[in-house]
PDB file of N, CA and C in Angstrom:
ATOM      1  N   UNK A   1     -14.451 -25.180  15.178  1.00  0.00           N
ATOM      2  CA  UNK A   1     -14.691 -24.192  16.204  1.00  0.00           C
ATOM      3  C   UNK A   1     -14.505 -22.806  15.599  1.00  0.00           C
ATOM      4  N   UNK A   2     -15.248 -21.899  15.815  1.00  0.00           N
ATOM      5  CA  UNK A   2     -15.592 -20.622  15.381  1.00  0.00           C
ATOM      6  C   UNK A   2     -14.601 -19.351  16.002  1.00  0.00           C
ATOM      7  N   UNK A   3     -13.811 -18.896  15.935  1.00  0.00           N
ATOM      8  CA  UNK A   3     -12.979 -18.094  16.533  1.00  0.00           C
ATOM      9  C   UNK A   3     -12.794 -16.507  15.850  1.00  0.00           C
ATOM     10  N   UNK A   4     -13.428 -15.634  17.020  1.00  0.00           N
ATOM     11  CA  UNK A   4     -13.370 -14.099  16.322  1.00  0.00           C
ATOM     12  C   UNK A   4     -12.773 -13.463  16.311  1.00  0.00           C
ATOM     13  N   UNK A   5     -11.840 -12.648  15.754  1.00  0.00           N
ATOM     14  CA  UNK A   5     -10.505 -12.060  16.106  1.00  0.00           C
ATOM     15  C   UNK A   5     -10.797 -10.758  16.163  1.00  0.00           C
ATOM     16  N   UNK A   6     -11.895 -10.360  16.041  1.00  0.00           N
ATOM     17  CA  UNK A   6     -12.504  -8.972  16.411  1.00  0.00           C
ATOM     18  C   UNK A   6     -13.513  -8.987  17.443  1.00  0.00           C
ATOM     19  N   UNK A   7     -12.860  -9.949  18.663  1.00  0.00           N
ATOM     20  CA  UNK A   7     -14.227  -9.678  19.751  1.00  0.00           C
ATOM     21  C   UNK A   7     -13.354  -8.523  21.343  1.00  0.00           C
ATOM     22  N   UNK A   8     -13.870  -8.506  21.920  1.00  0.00           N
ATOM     23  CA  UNK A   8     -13.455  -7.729  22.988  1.00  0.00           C
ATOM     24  C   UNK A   8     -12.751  -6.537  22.821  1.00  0.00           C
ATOM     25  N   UNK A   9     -13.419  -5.828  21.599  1.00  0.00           N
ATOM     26  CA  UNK A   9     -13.733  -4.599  21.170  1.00  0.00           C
ATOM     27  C   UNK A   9     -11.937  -4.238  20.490  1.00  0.00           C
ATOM     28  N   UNK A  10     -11.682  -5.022  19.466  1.00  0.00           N
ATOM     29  CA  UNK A  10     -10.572  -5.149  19.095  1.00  0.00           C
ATOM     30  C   UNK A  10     -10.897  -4.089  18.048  1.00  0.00           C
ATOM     31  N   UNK A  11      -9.730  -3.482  17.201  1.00  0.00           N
ATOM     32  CA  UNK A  11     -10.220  -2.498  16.061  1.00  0.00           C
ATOM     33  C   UNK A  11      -9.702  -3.445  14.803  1.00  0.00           C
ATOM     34  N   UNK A  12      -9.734  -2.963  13.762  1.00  0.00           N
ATOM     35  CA  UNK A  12      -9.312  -3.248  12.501  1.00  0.00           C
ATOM     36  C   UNK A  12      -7.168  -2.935  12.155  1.00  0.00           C
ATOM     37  N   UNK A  13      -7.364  -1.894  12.611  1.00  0.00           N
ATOM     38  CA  UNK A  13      -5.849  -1.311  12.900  1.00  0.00           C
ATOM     39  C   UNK A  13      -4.833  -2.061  14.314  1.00  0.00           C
ATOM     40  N   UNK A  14      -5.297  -2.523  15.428  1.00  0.00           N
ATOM     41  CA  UNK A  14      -4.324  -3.262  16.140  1.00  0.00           C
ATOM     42  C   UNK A  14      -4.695  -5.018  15.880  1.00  0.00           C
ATOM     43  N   UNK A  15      -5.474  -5.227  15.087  1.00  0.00           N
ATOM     44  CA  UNK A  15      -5.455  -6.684  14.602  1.00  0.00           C
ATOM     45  C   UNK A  15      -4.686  -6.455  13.029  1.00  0.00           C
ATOM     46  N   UNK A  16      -4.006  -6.110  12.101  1.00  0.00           N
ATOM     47  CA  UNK A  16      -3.762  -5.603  11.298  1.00  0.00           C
ATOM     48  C   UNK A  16      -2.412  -5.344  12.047  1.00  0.00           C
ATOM     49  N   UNK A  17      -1.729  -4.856  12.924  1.00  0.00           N
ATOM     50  CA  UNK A  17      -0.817  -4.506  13.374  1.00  0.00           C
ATOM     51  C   UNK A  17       0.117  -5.289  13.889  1.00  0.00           C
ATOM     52  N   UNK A  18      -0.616  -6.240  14.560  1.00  0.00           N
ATOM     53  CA  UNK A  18      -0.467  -7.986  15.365  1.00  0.00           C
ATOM     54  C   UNK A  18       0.150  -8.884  14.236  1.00  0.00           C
ATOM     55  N   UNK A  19      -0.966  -8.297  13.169  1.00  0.00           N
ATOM     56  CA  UNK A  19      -0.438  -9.526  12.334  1.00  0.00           C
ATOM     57  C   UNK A  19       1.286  -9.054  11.324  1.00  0.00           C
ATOM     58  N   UNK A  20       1.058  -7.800  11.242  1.00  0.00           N
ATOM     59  CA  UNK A  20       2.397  -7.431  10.308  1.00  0.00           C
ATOM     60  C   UNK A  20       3.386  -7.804  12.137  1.00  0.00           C
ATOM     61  N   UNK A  21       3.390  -7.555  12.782  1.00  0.00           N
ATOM     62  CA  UNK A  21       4.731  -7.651  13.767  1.00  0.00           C
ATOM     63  C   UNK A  21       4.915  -9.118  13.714  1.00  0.00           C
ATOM     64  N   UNK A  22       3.911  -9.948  13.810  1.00  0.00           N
ATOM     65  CA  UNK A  22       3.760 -11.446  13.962  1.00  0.00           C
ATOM     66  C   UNK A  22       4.750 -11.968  12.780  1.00  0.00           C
ATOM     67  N   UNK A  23       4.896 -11.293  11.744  1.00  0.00           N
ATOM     68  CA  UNK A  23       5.209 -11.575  10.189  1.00  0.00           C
ATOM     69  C   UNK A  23       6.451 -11.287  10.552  1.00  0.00           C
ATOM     70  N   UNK A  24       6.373 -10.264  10.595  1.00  0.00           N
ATOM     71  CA  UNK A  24       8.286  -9.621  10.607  1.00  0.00           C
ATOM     72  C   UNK A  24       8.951 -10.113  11.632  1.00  0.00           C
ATOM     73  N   UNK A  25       8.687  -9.956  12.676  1.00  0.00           N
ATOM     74  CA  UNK A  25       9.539 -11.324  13.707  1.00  0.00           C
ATOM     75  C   UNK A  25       9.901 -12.496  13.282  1.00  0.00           C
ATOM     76  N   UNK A  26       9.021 -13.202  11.997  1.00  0.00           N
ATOM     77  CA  UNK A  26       9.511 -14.549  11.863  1.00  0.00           C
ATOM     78  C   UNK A  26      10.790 -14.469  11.097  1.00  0.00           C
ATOM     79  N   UNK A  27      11.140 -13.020  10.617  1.00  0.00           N
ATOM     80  CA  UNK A  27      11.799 -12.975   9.224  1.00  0.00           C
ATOM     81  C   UNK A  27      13.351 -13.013  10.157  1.00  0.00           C
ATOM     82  N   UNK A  28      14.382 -13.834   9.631  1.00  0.00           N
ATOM     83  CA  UNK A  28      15.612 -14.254  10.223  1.00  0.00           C
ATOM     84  C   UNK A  28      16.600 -12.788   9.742  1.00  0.00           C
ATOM     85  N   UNK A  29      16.490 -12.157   9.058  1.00  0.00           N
ATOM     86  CA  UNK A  29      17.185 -11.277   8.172  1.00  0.00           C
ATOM     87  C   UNK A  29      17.258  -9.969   9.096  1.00  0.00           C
ATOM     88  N   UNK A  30      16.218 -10.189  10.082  1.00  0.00           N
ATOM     89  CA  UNK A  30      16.002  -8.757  10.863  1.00  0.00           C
ATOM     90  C   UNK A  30      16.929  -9.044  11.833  1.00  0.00           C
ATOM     91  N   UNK A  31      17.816  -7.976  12.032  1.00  0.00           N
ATOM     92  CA  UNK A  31      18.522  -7.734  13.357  1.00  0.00           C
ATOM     93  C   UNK A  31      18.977  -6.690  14.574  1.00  0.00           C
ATOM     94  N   UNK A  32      18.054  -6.056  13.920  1.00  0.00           N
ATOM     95  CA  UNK A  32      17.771  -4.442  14.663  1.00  0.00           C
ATOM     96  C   UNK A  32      16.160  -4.326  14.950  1.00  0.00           C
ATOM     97  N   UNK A  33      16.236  -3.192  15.824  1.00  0.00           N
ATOM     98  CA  UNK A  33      14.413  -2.609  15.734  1.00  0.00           C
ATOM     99  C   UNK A  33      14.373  -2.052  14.777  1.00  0.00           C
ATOM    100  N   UNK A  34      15.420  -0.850  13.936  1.00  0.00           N
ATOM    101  CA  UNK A  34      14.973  -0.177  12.824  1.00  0.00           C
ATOM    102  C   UNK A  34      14.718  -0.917  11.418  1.00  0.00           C
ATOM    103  N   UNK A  35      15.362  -2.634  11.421  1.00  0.00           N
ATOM    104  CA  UNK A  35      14.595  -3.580  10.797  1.00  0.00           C
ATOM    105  C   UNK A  35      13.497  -3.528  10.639  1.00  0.00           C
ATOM    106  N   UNK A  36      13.143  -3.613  11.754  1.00  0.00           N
ATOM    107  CA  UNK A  36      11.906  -4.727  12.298  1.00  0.00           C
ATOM    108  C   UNK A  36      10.680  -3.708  12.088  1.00  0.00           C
ATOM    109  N   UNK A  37      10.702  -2.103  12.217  1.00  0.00           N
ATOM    110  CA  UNK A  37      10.070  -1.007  12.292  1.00  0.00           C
ATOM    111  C   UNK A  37       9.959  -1.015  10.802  1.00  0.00           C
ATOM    112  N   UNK A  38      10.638  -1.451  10.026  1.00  0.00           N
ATOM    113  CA  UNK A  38      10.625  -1.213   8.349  1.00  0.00           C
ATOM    114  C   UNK A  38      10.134  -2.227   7.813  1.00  0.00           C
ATOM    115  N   UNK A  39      10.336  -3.064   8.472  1.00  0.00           N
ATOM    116  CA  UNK A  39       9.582  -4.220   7.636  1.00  0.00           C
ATOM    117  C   UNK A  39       8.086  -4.181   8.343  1.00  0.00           C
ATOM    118  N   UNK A  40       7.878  -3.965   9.437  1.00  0.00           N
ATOM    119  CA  UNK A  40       6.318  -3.664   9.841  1.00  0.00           C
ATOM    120  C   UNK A  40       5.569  -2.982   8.757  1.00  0.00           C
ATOM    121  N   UNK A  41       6.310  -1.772   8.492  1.00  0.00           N
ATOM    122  CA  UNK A  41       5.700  -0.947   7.886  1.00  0.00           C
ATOM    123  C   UNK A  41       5.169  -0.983   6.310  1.00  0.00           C
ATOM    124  N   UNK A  42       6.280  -2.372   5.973  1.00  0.00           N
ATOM    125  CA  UNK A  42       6.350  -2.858   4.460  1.00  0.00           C
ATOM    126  C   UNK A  42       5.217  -3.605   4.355  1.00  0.00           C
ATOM    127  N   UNK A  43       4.563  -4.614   5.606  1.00  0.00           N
ATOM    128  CA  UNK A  43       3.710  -5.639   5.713  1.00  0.00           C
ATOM    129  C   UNK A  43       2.249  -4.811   6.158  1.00  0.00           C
ATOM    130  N   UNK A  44       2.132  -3.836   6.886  1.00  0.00           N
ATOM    131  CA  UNK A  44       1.158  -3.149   6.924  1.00  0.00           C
ATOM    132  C   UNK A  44       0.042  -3.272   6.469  1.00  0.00           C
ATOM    133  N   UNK A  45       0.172  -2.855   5.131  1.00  0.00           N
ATOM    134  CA  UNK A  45      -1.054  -2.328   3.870  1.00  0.00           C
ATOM    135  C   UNK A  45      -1.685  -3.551   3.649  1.00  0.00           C
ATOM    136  N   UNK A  46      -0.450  -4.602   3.110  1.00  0.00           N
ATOM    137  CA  UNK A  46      -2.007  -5.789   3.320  1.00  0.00           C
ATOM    138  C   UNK A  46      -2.249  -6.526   4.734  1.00  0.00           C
ATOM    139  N   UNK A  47      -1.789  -6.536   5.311  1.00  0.00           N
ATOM    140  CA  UNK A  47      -2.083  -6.715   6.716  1.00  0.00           C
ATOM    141  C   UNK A  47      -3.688  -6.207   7.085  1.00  0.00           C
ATOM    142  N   UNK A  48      -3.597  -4.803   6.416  1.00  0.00           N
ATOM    143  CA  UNK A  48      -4.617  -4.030   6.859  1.00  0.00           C
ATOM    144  C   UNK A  48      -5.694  -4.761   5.898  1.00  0.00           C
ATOM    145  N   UNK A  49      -5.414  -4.705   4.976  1.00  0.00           N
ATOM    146  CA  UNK A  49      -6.776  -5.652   3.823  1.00  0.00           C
ATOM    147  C   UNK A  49      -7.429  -6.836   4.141  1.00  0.00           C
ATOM    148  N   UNK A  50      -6.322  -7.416   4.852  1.00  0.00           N
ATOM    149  CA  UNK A  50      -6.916  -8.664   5.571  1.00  0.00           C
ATOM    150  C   UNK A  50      -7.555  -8.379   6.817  1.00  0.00           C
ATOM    151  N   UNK A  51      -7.093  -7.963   7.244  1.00  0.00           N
ATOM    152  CA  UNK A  51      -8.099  -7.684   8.402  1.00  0.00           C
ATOM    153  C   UNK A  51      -9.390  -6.849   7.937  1.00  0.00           C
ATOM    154  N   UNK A  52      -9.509  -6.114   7.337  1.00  0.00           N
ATOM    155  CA  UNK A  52     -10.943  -5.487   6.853  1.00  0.00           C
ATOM    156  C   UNK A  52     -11.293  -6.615   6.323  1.00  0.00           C
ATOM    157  N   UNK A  53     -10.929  -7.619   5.624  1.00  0.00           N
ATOM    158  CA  UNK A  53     -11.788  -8.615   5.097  1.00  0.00           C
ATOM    159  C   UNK A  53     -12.072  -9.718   6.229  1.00  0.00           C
ATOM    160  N   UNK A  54     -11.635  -9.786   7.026  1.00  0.00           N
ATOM    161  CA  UNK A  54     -11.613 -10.586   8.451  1.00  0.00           C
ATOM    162  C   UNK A  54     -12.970 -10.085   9.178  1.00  0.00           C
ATOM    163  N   UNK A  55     -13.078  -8.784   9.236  1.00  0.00           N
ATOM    164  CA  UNK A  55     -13.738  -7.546   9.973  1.00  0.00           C
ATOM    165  C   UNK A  55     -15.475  -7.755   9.614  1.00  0.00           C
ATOM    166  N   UNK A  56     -15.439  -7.801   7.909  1.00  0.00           N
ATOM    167  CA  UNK A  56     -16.348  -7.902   7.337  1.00  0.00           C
ATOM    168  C   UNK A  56     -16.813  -8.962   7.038  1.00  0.00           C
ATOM    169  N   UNK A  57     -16.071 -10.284   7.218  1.00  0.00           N
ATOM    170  CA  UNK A  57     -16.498 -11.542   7.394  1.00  0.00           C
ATOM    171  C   UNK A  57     -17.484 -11.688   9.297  1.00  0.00           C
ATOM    172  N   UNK A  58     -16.926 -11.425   9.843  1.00  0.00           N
ATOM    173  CA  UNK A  58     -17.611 -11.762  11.144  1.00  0.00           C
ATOM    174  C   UNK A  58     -18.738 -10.446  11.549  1.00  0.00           C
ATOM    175  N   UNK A  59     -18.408  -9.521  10.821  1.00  0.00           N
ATOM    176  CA  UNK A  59     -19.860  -8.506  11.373  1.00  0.00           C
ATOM    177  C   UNK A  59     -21.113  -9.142  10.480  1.00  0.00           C
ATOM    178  N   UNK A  60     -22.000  -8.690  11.603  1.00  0.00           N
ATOM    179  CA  UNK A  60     -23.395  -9.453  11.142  1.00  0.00           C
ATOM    180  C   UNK A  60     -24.119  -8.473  10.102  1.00  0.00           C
ATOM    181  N   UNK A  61     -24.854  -8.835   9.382  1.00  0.00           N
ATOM    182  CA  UNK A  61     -25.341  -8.176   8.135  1.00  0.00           C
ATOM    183  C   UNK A  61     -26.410  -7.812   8.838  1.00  0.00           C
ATOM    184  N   UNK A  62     -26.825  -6.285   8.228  1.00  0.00           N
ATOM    185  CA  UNK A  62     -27.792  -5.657   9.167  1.00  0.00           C
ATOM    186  C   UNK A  62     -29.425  -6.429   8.395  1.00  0.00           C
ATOM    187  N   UNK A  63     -30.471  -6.003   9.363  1.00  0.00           N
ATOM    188  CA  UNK A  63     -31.556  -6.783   8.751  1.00  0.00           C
ATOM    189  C   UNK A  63     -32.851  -5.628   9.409  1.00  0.00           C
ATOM    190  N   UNK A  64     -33.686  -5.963   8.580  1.00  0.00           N
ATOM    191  CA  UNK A  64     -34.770  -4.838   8.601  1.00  0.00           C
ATOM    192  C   UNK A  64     -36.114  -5.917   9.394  1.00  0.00           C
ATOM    193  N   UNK A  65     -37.041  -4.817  10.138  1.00  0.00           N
ATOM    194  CA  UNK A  65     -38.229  -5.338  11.190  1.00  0.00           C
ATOM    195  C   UNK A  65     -38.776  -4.753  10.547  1.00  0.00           C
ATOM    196  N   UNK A  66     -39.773  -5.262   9.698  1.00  0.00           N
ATOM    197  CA  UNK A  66     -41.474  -4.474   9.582  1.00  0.00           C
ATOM    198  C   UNK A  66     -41.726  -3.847  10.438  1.00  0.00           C
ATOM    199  N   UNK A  67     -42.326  -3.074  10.762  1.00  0.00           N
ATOM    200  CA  UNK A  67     -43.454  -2.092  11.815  1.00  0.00           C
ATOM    201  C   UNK A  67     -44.905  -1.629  11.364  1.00  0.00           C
ATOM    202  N   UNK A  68     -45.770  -2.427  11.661  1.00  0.00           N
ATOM    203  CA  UNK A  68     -47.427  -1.736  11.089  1.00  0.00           C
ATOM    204  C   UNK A  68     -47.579  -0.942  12.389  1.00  0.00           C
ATOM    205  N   UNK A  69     -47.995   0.470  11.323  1.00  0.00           N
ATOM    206  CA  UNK A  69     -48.303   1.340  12.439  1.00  0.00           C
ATOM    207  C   UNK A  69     -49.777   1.478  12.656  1.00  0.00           C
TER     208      UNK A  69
END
């Protein structure tokens, strides 16, 4: 089954964002928000790579129409 994680006009930056909080919550070591705010911020950058590669996996490749005029 095919599942898009960029549909219902999601951006690149709050799917990317989802996924670093998703990460750092699992981590047992955190016990504060100013943890949890630092380690977001540590997981971020590739967070963000993956999701541009996520982004660019499901957008459709543009395609060209002849036109005789």
């Amino acid at each position: 089954m095919s599942f898009n994680v960029f549909q219902d006009k999601r951006d690149q930056e709050s799917v990317a964002y989802d996924l670093a909080l998703a990460l750092a919550a699992k981590d047992p070591a955190i016990t504060s928000p100013e943890a949890l705010i630092k380690r977001v911020s540590e997981l971020l950058p590739e967070c963000r790579n993956a999701a541009e590669e996520q982004y660019n996996s499901e957008r459709p490749e543009p395609f060209d129409i002849p036109i005789k005029w």
